[in-house]
Protein backbone atom coordinates (compact mmCIF):
# COMPACT_ATOMS: atom_id res chain seq x y z
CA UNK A 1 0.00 0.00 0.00
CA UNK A 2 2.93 2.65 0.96
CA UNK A 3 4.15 1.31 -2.47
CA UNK A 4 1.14 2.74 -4.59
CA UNK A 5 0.79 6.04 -2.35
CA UNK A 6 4.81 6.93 -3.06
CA UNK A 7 3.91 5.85 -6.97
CA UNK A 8 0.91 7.95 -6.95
CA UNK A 9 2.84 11.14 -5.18
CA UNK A 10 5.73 10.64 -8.09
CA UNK A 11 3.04 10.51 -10.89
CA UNK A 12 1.29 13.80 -9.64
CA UNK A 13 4.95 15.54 -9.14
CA UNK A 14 6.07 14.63 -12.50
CA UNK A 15 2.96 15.13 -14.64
CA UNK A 16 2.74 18.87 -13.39
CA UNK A 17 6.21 18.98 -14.06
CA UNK A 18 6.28 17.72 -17.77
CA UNK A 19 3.13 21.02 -18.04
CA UNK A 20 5.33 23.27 -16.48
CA UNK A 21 8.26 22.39 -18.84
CA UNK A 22 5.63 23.33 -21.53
CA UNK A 23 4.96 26.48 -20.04
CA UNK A 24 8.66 27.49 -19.65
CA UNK A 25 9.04 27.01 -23.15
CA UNK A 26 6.14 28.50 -24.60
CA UNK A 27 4.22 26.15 -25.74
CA UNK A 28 0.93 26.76 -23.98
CA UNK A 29 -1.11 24.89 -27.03
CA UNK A 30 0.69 21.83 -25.92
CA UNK A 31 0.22 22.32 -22.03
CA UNK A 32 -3.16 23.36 -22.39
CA UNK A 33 -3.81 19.93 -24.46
CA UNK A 34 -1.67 18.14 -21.36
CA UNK A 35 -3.50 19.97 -18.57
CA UNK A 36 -7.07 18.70 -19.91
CA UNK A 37 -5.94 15.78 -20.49
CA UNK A 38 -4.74 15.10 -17.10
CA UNK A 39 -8.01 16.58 -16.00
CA UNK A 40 -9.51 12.61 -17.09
CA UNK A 41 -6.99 11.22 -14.98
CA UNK A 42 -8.70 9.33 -11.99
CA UNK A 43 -5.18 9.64 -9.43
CA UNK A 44 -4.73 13.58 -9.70
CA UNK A 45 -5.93 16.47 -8.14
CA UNK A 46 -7.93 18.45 -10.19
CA UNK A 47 -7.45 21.97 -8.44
CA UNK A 48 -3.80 22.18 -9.08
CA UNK A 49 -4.71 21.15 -13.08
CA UNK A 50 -7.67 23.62 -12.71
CA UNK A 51 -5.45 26.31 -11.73
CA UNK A 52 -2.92 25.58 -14.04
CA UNK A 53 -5.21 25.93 -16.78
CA UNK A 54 -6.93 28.94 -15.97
CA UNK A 55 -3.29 30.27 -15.53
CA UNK A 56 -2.30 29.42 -18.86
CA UNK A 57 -4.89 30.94 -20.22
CA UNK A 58 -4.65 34.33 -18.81
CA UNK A 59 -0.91 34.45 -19.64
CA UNK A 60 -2.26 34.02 -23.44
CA UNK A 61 -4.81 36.67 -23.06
CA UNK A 62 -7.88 34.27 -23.32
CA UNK A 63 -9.48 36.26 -20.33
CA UNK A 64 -13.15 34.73 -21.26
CA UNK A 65 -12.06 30.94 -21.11
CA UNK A 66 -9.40 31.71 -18.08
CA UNK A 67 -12.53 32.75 -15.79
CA UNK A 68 -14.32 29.46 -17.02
CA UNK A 69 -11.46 27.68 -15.23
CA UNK A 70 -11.00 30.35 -12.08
């Protein structure tokens, strides 16, 4: 059981991670695709995601679709 929690801690660490990486690069097209897709994913929080989204978007000037997500 300590096994899966430690697995599911890594997974949650590294898949904001691999968005963030998108982020610092510019590629917000490809971290908003990753964001909602990790939105389906059963093991994750969803407010971090949430907020990372609605971040994204307001750094692109999508005001409308950022408040969606805020």
């Amino acid at each position: 059981m300590r096994f899966l929690i430690i697995i599911l801690l890594f997974s949650k660490v590294v898949s904001q991670d691999i968005g963030q990486k998108m982020i610092d690069n510019g590629d917000y097209e490809s971290a908003l695709n990753y964001y909602k897709y990790l939105l389906n994913e059963e093991n994750l929080s969803k407010d971090d995601i949430i907020y990372n989204l609605a971040t994204i978007y307001s750094s692109i000037d999508s005001l409308k679709k950022a408040e969606e997500f805020f």
